[in-house]
N, C-alpha and C. Protein backbone atom coordinates (compact mmCIF):
# COMPACT_ATOMS: atom_id res chain seq x y z
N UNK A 1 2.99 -28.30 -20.73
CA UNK A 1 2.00 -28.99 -19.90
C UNK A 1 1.04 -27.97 -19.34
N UNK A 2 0.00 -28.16 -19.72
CA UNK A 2 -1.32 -27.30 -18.75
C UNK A 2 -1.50 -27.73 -17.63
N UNK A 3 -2.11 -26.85 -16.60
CA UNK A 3 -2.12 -26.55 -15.59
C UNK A 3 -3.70 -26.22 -15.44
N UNK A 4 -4.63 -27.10 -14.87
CA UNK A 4 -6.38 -26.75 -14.08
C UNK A 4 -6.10 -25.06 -13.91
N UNK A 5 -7.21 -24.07 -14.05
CA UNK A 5 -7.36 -23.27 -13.34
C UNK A 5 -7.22 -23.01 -12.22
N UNK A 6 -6.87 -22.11 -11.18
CA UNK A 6 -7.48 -21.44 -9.97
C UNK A 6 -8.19 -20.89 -9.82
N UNK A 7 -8.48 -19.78 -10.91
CA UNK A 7 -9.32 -18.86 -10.82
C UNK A 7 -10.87 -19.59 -11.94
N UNK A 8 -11.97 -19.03 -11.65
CA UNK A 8 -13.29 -19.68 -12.14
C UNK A 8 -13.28 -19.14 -13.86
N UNK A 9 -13.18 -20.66 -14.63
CA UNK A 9 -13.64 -20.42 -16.04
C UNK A 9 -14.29 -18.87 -16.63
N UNK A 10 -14.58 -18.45 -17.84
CA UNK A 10 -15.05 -17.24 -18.06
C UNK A 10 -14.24 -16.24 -18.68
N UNK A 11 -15.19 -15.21 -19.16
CA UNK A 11 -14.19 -13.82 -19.95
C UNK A 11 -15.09 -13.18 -18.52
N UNK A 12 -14.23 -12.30 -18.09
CA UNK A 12 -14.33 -10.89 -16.59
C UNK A 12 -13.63 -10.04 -17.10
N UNK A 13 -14.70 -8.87 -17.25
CA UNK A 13 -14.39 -7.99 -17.38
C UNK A 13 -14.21 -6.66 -15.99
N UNK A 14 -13.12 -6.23 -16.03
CA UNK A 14 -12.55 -5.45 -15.10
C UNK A 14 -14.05 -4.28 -14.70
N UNK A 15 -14.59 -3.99 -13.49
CA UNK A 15 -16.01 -3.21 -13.22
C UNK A 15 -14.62 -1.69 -12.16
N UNK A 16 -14.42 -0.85 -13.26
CA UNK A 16 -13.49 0.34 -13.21
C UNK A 16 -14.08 1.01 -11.79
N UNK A 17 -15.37 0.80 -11.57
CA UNK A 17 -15.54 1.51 -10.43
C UNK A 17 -15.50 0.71 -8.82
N UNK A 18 -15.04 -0.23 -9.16
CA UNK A 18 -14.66 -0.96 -7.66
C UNK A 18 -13.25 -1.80 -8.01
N UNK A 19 -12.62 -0.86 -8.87
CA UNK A 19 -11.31 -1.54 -8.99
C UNK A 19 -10.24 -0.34 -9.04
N UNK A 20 -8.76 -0.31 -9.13
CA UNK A 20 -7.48 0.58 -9.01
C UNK A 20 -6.73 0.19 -9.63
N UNK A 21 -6.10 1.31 -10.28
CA UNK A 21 -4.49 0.83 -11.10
C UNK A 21 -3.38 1.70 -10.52
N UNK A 22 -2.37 1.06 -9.78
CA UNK A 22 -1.88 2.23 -8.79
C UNK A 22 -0.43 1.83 -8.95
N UNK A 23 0.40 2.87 -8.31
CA UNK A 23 1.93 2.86 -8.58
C UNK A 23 2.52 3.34 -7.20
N UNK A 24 3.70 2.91 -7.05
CA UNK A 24 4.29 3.89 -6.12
C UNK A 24 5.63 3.76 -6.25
N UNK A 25 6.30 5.06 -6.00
CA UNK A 25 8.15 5.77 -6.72
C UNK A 25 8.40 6.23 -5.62
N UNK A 26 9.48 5.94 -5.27
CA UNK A 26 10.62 6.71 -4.26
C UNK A 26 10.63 7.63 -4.75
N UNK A 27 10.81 8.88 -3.64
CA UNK A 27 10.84 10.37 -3.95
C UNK A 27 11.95 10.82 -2.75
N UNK A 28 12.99 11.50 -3.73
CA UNK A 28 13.84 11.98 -2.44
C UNK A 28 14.99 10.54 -1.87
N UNK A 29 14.66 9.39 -2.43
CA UNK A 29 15.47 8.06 -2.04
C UNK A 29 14.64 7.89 -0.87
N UNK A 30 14.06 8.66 -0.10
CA UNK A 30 13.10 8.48 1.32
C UNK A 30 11.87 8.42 1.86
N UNK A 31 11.12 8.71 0.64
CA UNK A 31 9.63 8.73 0.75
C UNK A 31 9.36 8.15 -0.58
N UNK A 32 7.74 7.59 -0.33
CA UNK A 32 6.95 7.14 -1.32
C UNK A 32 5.60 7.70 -1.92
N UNK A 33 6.45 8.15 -3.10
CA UNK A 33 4.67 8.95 -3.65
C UNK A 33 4.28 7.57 -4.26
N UNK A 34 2.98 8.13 -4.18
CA UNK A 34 1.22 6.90 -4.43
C UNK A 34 0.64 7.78 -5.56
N UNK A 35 0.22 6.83 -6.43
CA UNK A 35 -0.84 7.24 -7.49
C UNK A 35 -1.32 6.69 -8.47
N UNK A 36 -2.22 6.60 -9.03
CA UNK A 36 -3.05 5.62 -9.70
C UNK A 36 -3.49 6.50 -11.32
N UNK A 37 -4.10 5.63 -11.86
CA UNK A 37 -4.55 5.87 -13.22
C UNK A 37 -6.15 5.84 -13.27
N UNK A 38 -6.92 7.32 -13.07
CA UNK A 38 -8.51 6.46 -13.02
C UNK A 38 -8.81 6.51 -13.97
N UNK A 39 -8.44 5.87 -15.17
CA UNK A 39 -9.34 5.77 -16.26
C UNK A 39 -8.74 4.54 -17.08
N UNK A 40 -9.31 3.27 -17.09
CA UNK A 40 -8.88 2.10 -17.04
C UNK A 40 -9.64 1.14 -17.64
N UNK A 41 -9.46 0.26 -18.42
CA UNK A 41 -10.18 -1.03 -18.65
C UNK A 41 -9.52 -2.22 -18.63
N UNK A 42 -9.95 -3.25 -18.73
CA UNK A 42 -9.18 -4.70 -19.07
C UNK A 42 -10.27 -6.06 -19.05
N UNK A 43 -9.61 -7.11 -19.56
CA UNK A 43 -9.97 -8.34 -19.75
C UNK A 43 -9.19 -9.67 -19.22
N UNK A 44 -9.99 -10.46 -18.80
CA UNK A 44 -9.33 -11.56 -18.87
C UNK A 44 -9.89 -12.95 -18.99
N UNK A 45 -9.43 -13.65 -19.51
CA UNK A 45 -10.45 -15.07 -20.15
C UNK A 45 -9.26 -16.13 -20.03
N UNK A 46 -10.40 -16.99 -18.92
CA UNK A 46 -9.84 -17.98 -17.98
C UNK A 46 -10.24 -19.20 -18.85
N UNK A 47 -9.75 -20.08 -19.48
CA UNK A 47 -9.97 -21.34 -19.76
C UNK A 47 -10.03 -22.53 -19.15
N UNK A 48 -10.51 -23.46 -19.96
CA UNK A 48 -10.58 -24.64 -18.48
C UNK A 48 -9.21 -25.06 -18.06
N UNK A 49 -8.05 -24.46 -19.06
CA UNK A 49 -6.10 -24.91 -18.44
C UNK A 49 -6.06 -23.65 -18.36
N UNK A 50 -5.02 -23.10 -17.91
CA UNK A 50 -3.79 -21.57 -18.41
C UNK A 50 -3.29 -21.51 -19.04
N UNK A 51 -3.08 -22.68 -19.89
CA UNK A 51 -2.73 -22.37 -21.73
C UNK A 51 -3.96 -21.79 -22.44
N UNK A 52 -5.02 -22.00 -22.06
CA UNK A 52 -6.14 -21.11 -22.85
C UNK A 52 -6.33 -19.72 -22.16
N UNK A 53 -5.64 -19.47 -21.12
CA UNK A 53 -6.43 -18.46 -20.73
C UNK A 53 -5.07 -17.06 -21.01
N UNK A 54 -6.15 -15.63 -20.74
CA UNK A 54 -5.20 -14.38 -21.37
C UNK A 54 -5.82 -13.01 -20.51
N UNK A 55 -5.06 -12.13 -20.70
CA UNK A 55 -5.59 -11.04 -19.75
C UNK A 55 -4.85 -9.72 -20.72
N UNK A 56 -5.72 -8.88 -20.70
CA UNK A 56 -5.06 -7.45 -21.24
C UNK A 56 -6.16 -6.55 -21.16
N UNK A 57 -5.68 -5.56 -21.04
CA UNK A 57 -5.95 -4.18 -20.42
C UNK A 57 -5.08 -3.02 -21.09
N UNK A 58 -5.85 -1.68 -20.77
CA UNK A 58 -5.47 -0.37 -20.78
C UNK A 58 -5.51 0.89 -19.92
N UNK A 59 -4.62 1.77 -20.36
CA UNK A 59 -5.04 2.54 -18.85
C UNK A 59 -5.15 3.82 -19.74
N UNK A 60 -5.63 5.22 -19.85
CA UNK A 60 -5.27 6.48 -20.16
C UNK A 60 -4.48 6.85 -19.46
N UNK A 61 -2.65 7.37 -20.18
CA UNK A 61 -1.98 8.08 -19.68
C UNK A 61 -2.24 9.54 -18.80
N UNK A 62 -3.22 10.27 -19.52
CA UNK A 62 -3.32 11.59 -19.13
C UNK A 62 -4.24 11.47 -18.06
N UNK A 63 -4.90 10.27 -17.44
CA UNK A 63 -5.48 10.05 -16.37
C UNK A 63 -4.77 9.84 -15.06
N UNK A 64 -3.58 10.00 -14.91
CA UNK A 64 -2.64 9.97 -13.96
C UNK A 64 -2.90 10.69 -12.48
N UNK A 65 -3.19 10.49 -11.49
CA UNK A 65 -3.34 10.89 -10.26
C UNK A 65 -2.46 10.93 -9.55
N UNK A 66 -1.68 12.20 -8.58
CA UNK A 66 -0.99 11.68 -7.79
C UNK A 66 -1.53 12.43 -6.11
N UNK A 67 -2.43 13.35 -6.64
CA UNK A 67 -3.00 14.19 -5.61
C UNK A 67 -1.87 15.62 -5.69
N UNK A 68 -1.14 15.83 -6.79
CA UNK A 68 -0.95 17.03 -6.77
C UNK A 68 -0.45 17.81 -8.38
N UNK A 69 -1.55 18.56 -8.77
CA UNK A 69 -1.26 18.87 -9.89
C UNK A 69 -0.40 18.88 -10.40
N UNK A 70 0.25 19.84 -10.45
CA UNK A 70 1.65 20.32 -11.25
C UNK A 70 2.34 19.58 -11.36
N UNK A 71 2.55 18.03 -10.41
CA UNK A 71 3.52 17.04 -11.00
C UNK A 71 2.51 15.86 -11.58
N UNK A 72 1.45 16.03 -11.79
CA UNK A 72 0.53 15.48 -12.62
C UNK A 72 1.01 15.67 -13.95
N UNK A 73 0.58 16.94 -13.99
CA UNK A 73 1.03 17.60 -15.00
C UNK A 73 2.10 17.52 -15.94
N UNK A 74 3.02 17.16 -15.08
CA UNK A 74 4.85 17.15 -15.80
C UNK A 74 4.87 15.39 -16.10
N UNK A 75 3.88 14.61 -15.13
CA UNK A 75 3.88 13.17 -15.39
C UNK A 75 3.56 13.12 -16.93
N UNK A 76 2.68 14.26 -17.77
CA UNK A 76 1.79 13.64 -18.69
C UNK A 76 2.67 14.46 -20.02
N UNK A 77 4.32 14.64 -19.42
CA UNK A 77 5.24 15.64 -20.60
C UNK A 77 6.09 14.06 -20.67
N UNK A 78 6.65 14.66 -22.40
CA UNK A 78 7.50 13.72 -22.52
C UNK A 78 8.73 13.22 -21.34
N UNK A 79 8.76 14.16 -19.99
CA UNK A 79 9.81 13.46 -19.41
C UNK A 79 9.20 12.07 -19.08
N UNK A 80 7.83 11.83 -19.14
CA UNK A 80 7.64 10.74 -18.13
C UNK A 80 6.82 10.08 -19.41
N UNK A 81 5.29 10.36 -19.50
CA UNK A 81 3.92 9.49 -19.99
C UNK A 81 3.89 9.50 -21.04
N UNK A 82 4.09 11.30 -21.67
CA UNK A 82 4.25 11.56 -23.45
C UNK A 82 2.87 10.92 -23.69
N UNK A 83 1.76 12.01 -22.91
CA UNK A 83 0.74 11.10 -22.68
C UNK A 83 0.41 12.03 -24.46
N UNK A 84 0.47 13.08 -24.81
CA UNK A 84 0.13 13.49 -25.78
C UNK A 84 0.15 12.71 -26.99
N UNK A 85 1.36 12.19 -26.82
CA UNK A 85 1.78 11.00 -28.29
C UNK A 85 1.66 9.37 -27.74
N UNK A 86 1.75 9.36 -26.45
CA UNK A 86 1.28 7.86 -26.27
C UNK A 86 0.13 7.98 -25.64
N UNK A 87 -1.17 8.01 -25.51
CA UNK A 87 -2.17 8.24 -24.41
C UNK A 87 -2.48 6.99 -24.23
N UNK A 88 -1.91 5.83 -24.16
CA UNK A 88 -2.77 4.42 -23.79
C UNK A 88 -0.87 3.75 -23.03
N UNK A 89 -1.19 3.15 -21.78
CA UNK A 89 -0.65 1.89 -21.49
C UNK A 89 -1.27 0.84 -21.68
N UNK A 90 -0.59 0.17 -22.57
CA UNK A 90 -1.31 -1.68 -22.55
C UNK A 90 -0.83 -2.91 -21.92
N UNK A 91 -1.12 -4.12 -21.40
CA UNK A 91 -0.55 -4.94 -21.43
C UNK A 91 -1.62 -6.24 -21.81
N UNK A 92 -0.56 -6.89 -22.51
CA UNK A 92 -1.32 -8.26 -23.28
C UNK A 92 -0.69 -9.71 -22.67
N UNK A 93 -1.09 -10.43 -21.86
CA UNK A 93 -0.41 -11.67 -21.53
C UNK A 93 0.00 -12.30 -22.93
N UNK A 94 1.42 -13.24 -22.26
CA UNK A 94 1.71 -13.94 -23.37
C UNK A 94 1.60 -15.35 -23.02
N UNK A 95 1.89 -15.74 -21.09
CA UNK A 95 1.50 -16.77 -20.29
C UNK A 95 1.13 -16.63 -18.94
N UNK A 96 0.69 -17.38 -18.41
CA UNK A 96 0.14 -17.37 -17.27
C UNK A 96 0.09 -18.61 -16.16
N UNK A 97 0.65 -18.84 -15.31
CA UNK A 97 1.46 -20.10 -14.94
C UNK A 97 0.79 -19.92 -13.74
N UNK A 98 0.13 -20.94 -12.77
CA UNK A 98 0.02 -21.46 -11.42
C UNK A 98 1.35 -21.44 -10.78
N UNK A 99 0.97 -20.48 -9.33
CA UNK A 99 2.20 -20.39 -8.25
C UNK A 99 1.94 -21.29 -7.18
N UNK A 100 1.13 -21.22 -6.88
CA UNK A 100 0.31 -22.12 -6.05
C UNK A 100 -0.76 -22.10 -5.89
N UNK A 101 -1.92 -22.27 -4.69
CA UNK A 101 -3.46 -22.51 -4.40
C UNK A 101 -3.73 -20.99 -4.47
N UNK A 102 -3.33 -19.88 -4.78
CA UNK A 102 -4.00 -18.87 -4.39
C UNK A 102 -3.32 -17.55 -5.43
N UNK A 103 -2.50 -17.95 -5.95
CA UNK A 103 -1.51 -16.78 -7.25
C UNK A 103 -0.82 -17.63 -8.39
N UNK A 104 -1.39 -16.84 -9.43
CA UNK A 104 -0.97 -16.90 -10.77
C UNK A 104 0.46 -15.90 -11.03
N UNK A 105 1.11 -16.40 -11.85
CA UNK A 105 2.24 -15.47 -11.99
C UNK A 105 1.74 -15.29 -13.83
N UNK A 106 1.52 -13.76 -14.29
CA UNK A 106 1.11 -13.40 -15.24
C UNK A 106 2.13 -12.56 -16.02
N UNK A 107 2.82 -13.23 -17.71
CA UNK A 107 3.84 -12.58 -18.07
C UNK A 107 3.15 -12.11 -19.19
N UNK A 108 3.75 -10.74 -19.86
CA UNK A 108 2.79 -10.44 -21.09
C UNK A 108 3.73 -9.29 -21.57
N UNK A 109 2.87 -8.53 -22.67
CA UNK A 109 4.16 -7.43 -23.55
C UNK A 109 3.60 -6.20 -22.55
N UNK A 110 3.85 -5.26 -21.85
CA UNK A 110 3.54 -4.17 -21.04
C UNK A 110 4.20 -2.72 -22.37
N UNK A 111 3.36 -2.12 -22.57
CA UNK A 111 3.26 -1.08 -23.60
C UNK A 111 3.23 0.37 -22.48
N UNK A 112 4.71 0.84 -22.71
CA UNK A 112 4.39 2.60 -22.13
C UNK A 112 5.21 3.49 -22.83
N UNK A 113 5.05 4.59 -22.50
CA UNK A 113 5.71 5.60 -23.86
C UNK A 113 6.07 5.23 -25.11
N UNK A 114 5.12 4.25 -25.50
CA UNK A 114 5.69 4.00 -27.04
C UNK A 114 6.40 2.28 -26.92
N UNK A 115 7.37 2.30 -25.84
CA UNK A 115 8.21 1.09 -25.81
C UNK A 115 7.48 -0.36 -25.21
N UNK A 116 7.91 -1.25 -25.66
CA UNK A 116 7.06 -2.88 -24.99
C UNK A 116 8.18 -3.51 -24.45
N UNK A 117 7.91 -3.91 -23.35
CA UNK A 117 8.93 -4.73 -23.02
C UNK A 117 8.00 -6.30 -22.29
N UNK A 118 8.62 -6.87 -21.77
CA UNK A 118 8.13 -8.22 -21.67
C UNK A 118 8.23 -8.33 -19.65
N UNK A 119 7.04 -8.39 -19.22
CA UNK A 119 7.28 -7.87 -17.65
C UNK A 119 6.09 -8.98 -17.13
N UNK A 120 6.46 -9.45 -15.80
CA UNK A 120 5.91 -10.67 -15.27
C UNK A 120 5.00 -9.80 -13.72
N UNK A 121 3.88 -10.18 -13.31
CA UNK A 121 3.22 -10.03 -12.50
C UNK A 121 2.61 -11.33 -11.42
N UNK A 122 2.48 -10.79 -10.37
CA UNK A 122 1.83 -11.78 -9.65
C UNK A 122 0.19 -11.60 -9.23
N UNK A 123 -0.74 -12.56 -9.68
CA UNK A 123 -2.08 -12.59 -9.07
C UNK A 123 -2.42 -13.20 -8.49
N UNK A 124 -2.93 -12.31 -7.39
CA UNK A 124 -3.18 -12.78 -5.72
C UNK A 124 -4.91 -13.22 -6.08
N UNK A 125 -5.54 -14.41 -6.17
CA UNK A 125 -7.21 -14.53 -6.00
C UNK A 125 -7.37 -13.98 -4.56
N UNK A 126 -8.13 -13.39 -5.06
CA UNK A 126 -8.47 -12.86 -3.47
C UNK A 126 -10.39 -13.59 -3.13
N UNK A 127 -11.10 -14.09 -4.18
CA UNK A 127 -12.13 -14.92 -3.90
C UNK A 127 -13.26 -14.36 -5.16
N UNK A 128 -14.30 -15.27 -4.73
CA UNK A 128 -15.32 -14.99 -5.94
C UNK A 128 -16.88 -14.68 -4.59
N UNK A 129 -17.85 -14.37 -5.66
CA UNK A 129 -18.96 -13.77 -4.75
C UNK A 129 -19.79 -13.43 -6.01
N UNK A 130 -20.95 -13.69 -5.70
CA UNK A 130 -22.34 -13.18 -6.42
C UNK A 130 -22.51 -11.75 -5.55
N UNK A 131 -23.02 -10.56 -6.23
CA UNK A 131 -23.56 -9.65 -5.76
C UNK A 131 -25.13 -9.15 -5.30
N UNK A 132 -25.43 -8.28 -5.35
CA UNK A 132 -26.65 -8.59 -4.91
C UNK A 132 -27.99 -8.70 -6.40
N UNK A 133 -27.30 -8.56 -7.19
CA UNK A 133 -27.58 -7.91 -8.70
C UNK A 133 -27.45 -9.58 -9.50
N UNK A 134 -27.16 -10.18 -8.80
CA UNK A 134 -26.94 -11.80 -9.58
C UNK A 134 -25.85 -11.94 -10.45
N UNK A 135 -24.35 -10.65 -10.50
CA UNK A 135 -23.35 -11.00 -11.29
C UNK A 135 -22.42 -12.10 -10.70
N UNK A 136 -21.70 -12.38 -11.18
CA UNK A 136 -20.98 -13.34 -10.42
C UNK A 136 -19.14 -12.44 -10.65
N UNK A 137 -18.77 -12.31 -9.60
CA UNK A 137 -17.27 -11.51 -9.56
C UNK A 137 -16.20 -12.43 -9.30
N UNK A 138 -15.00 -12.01 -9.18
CA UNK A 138 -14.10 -12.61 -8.84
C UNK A 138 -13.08 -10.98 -8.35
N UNK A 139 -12.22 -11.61 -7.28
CA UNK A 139 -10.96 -9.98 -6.58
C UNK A 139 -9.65 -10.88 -6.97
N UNK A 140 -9.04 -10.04 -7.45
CA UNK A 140 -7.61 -10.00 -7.69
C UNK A 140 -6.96 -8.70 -7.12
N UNK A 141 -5.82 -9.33 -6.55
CA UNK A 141 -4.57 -8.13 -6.06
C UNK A 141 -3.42 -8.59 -7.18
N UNK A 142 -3.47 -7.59 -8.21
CA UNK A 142 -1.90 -7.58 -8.90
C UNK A 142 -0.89 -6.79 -8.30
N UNK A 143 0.52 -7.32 -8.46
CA UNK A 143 1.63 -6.60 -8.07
C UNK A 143 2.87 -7.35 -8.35
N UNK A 144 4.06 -6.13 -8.62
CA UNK A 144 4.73 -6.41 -9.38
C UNK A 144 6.00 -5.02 -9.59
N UNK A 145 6.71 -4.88 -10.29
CA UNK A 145 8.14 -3.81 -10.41
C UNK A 145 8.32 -3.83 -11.56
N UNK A 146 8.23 -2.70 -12.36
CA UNK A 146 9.17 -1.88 -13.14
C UNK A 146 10.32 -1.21 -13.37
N UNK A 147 10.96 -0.81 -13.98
CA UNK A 147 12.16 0.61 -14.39
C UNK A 147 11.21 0.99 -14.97
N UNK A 148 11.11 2.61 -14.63
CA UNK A 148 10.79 3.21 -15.28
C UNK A 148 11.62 3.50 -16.90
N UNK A 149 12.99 3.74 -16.17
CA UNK A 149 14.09 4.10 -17.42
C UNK A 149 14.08 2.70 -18.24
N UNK A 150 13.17 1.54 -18.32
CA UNK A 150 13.39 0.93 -19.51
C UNK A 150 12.37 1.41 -20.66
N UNK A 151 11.21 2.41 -20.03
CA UNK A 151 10.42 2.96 -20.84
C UNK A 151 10.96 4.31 -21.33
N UNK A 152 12.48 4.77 -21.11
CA UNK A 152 12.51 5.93 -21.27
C UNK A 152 12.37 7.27 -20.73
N UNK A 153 11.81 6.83 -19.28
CA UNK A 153 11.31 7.93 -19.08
C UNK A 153 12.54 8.04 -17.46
N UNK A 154 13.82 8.85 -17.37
CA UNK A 154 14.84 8.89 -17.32
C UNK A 154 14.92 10.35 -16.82
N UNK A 155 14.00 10.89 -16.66
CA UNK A 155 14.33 12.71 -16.05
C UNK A 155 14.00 12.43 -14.53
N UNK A 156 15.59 13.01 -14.11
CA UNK A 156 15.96 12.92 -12.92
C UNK A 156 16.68 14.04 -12.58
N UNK A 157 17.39 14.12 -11.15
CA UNK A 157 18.32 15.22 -10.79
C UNK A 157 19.09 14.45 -9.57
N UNK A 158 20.58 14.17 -9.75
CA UNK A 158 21.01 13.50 -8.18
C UNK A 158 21.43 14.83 -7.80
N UNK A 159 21.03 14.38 -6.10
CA UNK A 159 20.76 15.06 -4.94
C UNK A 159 22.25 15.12 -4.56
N UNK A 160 22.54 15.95 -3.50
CA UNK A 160 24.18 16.43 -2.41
C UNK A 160 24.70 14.80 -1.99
N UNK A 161 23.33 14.17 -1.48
CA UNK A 161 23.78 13.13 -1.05
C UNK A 161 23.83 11.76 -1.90
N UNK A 162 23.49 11.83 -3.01
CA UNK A 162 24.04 10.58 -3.96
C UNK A 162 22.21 9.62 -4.53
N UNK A 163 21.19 10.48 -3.69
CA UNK A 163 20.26 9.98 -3.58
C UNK A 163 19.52 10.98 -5.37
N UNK A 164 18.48 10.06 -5.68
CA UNK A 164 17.92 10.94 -6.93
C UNK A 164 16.70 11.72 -6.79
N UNK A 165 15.86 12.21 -7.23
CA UNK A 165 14.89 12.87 -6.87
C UNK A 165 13.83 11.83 -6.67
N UNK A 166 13.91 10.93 -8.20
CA UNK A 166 12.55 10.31 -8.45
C UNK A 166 13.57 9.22 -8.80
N UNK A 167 12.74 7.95 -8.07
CA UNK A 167 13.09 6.19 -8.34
C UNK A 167 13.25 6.03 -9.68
N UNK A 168 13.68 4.82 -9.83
CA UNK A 168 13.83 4.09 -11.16
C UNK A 168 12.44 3.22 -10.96
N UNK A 169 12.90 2.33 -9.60
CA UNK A 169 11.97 1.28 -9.28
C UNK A 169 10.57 1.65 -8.95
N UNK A 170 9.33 1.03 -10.06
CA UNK A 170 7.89 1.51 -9.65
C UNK A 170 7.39 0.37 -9.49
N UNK A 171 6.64 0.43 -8.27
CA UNK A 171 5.90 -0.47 -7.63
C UNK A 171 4.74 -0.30 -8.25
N UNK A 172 3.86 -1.33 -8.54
CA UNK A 172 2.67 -1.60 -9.36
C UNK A 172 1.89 -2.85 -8.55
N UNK A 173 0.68 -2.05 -7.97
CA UNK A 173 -0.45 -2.31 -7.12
C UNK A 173 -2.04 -2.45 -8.13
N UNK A 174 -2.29 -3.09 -8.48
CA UNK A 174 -3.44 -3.18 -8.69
C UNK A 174 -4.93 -4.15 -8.15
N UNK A 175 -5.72 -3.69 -7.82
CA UNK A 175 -6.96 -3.99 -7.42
C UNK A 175 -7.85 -3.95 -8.29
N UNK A 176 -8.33 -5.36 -8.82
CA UNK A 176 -9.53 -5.75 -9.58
C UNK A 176 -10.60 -6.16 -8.85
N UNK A 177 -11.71 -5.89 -9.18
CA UNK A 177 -13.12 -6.52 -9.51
C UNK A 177 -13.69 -6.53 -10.36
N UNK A 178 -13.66 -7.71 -11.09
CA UNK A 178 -14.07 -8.09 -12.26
C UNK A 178 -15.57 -8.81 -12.75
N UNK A 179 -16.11 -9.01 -13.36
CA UNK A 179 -17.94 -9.34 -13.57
C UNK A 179 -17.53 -10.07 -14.44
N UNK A 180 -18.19 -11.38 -14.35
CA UNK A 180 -18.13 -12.39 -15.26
C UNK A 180 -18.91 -12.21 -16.63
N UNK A 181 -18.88 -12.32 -17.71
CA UNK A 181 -19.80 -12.09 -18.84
C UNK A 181 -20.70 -13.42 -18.88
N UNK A 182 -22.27 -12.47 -19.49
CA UNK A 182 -23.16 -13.69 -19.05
C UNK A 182 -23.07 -14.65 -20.38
């Protein structure tokens, strides 16, 4: 059974410079490192149901930010991104279901180090707006959880106290602004 839109008919394309692809990992079991991917694209094409409509995107691995080199750096070695042999994360919806008046719950194949697995997200509309330029936008807040270790990427060290260095669990924050195609 289809389901009306929430979000406004159209293909929107993701505008990289007023948008974020961001993460955040327990460090230490006690703190939270933050960091994002700036080098990013995506799509999404809203039909007049959510059986027509689809969303997918990419990110460059070796674009990884965390605000400190050297574990930038080790992000983009096979312990983690293997950005050398994988340099693209993808994800491709497979459905996209109404939560209620204001979030879509978005499931699709999520592509990292090589491996796909099948991972569900939530989209927050956050509203639509003409700019001053006559595009017409729409804001989305995505978010959502990973394992890292279902992608493989499994380099760790437990600590005296039972705690690990670096999470399993990655939090996945993203901020769109997207431009409607004319």
């Amino acid at each position: 059974m289809s389901t009306a839109t929430i979000a406004p008919t159209g293909t929107w394309t993701v505008d990289a410079t007023h948008s974020k692809v961001g993460f955040a990992v327990k460090h230490l079991g006690i703190a939270t490192v933050r960091g994002e991917f700036t080098q990013f694209e995506g799509v999404f094409e809203i039909g007049d149901d959510l059986g027509a409509s689809r969303a997918y995107g990419k990110v460059t691995t070796a674009s990884v930010n965390t605000n400190e080199p050297a574990r930038d750096e080790h992000l983009r070695t096979a312990d983690f991104f293997n950005a050398e042999t994988n340099p693209e994360i993808t994800f491709e919806s497979t459905s996209i279901e109404q939560v209620d008046d204001e979030t879509l719950r978005v499931t699709g194949d999520l592509t990292i180090n090589g491996i796909t697995k099948e991972q569900t997200f939530n989209a927050e509309l956050q509203g639509t707006e003409t700019d001053p330029w006559g595009n017409e936008r729409v804001g989305l807040e995505v978010t959502g959880q990973i394992s890292r270790g279902d992608y493989n990427m499994k380099f760790n060290q437990v600590l005296g106290s039972g705690n690990t260095l670096v999470g399993d669990k990655v939090k996945i924050a993203i901020d769109v602004s997207a431009v409607k195609a004319a």
